[in-house]
PDB file of N, CA and C in Angstrom:
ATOM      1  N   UNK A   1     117.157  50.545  98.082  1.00  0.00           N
ATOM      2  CA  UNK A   1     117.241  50.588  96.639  1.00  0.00           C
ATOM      3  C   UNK A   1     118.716  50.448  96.266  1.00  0.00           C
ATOM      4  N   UNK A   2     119.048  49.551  95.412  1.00  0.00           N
ATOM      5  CA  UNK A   2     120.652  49.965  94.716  1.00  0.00           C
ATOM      6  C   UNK A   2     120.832  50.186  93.786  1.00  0.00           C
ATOM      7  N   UNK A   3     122.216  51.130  94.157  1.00  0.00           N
ATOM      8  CA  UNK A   3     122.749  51.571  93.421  1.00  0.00           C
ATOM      9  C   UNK A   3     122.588  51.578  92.012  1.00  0.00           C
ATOM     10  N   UNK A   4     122.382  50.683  91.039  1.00  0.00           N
ATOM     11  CA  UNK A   4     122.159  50.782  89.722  1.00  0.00           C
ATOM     12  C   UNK A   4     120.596  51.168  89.356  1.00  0.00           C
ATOM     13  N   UNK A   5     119.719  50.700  90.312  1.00  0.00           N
ATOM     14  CA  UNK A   5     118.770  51.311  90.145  1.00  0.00           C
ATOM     15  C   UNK A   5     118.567  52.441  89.969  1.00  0.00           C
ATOM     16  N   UNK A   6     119.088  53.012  91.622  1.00  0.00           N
ATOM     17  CA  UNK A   6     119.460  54.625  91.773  1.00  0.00           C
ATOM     18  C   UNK A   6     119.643  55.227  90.168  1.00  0.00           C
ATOM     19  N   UNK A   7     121.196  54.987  89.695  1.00  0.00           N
ATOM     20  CA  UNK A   7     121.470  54.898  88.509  1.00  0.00           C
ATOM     21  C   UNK A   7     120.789  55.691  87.573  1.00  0.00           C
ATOM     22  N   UNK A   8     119.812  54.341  87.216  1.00  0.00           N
ATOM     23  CA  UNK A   8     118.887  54.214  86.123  1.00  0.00           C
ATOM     24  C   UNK A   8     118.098  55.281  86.245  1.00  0.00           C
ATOM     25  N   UNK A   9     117.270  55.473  87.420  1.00  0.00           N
ATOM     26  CA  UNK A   9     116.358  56.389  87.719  1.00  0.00           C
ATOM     27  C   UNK A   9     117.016  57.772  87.409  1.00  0.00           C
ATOM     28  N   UNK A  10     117.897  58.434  87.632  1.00  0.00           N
ATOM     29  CA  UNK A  10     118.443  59.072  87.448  1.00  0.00           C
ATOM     30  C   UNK A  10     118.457  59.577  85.742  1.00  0.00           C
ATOM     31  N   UNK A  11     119.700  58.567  85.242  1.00  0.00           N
ATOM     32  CA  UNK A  11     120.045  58.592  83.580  1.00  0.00           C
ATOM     33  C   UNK A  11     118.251  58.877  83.181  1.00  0.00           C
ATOM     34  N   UNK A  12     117.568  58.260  83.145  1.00  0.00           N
ATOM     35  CA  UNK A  12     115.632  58.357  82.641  1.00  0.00           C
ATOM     36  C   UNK A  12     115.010  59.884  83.201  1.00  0.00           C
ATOM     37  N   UNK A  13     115.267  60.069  84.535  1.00  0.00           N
ATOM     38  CA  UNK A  13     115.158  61.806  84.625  1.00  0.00           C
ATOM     39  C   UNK A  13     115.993  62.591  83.799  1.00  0.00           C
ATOM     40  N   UNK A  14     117.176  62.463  83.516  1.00  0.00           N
ATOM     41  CA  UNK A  14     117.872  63.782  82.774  1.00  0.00           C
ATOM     42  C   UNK A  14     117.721  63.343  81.887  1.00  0.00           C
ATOM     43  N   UNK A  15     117.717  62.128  80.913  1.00  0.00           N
ATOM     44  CA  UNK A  15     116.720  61.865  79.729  1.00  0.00           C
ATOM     45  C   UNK A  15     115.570  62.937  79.234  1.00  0.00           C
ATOM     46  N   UNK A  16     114.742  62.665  80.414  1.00  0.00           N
ATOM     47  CA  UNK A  16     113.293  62.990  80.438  1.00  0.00           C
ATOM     48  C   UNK A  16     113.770  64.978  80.002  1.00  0.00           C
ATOM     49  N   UNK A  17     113.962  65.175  81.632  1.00  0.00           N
ATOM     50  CA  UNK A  17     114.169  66.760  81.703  1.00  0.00           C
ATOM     51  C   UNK A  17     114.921  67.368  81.043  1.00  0.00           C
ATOM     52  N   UNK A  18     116.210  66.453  81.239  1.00  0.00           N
ATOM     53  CA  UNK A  18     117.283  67.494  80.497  1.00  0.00           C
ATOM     54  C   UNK A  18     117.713  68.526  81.550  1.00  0.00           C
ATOM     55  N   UNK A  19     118.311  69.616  81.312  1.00  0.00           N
ATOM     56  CA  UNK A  19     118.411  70.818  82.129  1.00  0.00           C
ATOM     57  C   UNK A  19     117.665  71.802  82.003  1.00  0.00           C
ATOM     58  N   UNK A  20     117.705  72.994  83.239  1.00  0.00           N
ATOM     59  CA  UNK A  20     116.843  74.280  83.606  1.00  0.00           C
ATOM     60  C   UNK A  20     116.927  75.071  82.424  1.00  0.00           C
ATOM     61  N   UNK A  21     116.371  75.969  82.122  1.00  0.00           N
ATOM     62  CA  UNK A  21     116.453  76.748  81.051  1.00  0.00           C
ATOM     63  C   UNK A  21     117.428  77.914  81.603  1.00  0.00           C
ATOM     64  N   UNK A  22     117.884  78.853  80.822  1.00  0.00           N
ATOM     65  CA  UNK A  22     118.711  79.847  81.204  1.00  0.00           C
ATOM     66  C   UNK A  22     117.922  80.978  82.231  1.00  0.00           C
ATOM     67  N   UNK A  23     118.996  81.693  82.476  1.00  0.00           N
ATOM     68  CA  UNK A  23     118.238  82.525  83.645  1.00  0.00           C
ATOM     69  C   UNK A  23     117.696  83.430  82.705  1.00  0.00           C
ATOM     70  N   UNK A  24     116.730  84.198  82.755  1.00  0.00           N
ATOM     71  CA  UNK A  24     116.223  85.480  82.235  1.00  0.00           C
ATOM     72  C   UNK A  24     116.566  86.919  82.941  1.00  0.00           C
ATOM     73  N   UNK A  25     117.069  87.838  82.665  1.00  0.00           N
ATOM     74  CA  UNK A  25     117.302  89.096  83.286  1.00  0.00           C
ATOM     75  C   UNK A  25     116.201  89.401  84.112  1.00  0.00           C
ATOM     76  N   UNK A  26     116.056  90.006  84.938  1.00  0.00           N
ATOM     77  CA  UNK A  26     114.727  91.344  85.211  1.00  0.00           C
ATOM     78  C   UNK A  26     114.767  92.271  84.413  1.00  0.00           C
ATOM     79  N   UNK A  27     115.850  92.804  83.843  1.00  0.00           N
ATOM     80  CA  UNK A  27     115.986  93.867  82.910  1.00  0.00           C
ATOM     81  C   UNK A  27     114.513  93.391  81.556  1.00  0.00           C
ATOM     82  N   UNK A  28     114.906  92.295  81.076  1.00  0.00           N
ATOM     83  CA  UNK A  28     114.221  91.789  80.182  1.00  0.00           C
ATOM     84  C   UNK A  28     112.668  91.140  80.285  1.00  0.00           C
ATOM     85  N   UNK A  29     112.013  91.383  81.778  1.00  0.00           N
ATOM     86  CA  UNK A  29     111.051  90.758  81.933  1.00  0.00           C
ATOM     87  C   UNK A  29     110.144  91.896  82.476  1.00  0.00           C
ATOM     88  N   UNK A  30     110.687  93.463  82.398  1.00  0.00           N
ATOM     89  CA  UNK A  30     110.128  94.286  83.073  1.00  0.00           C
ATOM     90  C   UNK A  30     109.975  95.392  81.313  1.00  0.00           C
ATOM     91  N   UNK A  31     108.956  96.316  81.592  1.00  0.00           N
ATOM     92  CA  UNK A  31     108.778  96.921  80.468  1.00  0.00           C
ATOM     93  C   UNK A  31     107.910  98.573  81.150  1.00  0.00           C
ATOM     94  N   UNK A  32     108.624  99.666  80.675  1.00  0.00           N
ATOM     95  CA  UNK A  32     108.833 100.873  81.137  1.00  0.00           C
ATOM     96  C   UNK A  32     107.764 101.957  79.897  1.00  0.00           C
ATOM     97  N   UNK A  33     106.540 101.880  80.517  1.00  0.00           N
ATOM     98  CA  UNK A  33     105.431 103.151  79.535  1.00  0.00           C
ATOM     99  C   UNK A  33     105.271 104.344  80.699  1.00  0.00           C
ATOM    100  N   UNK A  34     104.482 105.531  79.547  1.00  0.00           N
ATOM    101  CA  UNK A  34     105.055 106.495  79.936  1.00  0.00           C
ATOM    102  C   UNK A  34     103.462 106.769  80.039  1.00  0.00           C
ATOM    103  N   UNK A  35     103.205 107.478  81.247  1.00  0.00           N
ATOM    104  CA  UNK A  35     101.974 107.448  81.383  1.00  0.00           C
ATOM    105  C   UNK A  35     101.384 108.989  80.674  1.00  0.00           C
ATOM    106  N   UNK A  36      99.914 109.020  80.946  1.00  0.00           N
ATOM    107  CA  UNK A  36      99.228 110.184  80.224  1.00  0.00           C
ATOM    108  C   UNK A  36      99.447 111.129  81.379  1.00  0.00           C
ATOM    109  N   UNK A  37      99.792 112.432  81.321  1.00  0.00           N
ATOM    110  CA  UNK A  37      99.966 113.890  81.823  1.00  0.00           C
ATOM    111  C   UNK A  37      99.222 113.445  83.160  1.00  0.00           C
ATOM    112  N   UNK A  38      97.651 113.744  82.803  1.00  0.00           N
ATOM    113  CA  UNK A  38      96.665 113.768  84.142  1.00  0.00           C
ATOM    114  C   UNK A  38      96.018 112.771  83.696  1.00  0.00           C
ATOM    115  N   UNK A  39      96.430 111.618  84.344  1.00  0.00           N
ATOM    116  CA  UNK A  39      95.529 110.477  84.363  1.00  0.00           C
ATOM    117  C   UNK A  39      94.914 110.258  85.631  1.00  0.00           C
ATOM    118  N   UNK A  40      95.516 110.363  86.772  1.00  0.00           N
ATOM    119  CA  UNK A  40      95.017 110.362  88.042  1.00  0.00           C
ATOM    120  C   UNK A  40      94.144 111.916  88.444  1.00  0.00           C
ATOM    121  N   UNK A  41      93.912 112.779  87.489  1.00  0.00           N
ATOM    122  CA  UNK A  41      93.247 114.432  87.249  1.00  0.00           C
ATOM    123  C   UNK A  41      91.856 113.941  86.927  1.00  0.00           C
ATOM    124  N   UNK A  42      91.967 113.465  86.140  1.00  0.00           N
ATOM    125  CA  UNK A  42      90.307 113.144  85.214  1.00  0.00           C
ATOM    126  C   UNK A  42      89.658 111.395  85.860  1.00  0.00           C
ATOM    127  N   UNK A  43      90.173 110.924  86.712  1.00  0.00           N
ATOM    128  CA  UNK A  43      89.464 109.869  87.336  1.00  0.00           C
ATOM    129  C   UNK A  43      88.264 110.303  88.036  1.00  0.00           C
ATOM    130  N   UNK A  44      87.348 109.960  88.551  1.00  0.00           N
ATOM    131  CA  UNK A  44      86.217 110.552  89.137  1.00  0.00           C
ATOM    132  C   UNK A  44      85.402 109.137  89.635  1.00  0.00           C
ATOM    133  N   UNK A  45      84.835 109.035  90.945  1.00  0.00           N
ATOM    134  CA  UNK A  45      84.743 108.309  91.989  1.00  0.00           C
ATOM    135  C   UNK A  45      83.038 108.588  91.959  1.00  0.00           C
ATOM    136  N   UNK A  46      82.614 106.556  91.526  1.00  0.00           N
ATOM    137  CA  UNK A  46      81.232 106.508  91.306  1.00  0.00           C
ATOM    138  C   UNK A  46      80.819 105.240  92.701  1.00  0.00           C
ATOM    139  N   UNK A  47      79.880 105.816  93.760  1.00  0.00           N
ATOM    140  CA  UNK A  47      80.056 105.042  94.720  1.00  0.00           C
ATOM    141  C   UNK A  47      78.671 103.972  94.134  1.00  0.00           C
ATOM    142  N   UNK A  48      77.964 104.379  93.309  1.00  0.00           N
ATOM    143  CA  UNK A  48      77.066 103.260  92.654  1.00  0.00           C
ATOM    144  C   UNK A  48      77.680 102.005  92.121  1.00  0.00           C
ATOM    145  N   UNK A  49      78.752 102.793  91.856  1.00  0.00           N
ATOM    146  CA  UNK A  49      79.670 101.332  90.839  1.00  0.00           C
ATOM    147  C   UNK A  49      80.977 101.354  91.684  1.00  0.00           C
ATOM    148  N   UNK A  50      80.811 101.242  92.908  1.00  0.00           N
ATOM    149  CA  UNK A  50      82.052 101.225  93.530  1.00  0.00           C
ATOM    150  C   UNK A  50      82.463  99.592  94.054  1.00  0.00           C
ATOM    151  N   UNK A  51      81.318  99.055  94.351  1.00  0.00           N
ATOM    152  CA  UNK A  51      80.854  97.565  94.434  1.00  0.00           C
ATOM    153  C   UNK A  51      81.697  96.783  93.925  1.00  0.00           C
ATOM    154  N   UNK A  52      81.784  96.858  92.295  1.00  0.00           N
ATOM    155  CA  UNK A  52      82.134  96.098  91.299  1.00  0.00           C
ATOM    156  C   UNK A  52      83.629  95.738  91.624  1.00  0.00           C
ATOM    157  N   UNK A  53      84.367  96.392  92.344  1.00  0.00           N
ATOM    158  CA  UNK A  53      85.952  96.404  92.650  1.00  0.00           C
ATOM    159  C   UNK A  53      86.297  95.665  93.867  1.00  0.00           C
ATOM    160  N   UNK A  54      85.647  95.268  94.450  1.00  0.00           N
ATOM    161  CA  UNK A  54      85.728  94.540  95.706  1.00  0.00           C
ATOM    162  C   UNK A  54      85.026  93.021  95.818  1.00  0.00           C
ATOM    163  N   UNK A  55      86.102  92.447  96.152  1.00  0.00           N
ATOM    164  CA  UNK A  55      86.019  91.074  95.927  1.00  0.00           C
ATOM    165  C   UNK A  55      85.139  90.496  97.584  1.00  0.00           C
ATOM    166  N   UNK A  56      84.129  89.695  97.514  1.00  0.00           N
ATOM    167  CA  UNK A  56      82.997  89.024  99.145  1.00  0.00           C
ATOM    168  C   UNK A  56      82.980  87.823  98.765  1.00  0.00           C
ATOM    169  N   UNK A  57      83.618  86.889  99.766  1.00  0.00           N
ATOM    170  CA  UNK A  57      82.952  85.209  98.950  1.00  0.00           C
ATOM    171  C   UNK A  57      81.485  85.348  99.543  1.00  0.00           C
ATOM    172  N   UNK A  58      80.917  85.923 100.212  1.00  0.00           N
ATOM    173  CA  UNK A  58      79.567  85.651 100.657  1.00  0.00           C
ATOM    174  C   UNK A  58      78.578  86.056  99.253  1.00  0.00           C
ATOM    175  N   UNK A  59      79.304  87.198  98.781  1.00  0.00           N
ATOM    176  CA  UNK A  59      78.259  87.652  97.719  1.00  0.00           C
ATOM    177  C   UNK A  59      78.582  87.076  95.937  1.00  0.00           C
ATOM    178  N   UNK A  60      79.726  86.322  96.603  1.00  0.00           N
ATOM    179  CA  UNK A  60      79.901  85.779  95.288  1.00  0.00           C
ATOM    180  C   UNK A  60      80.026  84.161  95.056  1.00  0.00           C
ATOM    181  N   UNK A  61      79.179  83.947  96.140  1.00  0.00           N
ATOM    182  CA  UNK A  61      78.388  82.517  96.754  1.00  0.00           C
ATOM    183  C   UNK A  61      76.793  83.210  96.743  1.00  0.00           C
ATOM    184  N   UNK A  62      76.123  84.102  96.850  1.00  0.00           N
ATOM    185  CA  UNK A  62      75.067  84.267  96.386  1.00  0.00           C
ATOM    186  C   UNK A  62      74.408  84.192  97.617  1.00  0.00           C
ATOM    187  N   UNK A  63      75.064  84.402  98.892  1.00  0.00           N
ATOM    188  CA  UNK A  63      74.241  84.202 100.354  1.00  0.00           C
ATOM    189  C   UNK A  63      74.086  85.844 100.376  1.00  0.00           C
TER     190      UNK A  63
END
């Protein structure tokens, strides 16, 4: 390929794209709640409906 091609291809990508966007903090992409007293107190463990949380491709292919 030459050079001016090269070039071209080039000038038409940063055309196109342009540049990356700015960096974003982690500070700014993370977000800090305050949980309830006893939340892990009042949970209570239903093995009828324990199923529902666990992912089977067999059973979720229907074999």
């Amino acid at each position: 390929m030459s050079k001016e091609l090269a070039g071209d291809a080039a000038a038409a990508r940063h055309e196109r794209f342009g540049k990356l966007p700015e960096r974003i903090s982690f500070d700014s992409m993370t977000e800090e709640k305050q949980s309830e007293p006893n939340a892990g107190v009042t949970a209570k463990y239903n093995p009828e409906g324990a199923w529902n949380f666990y992912s089977c491709l067999a059973l979720d292919l229907g074999l």
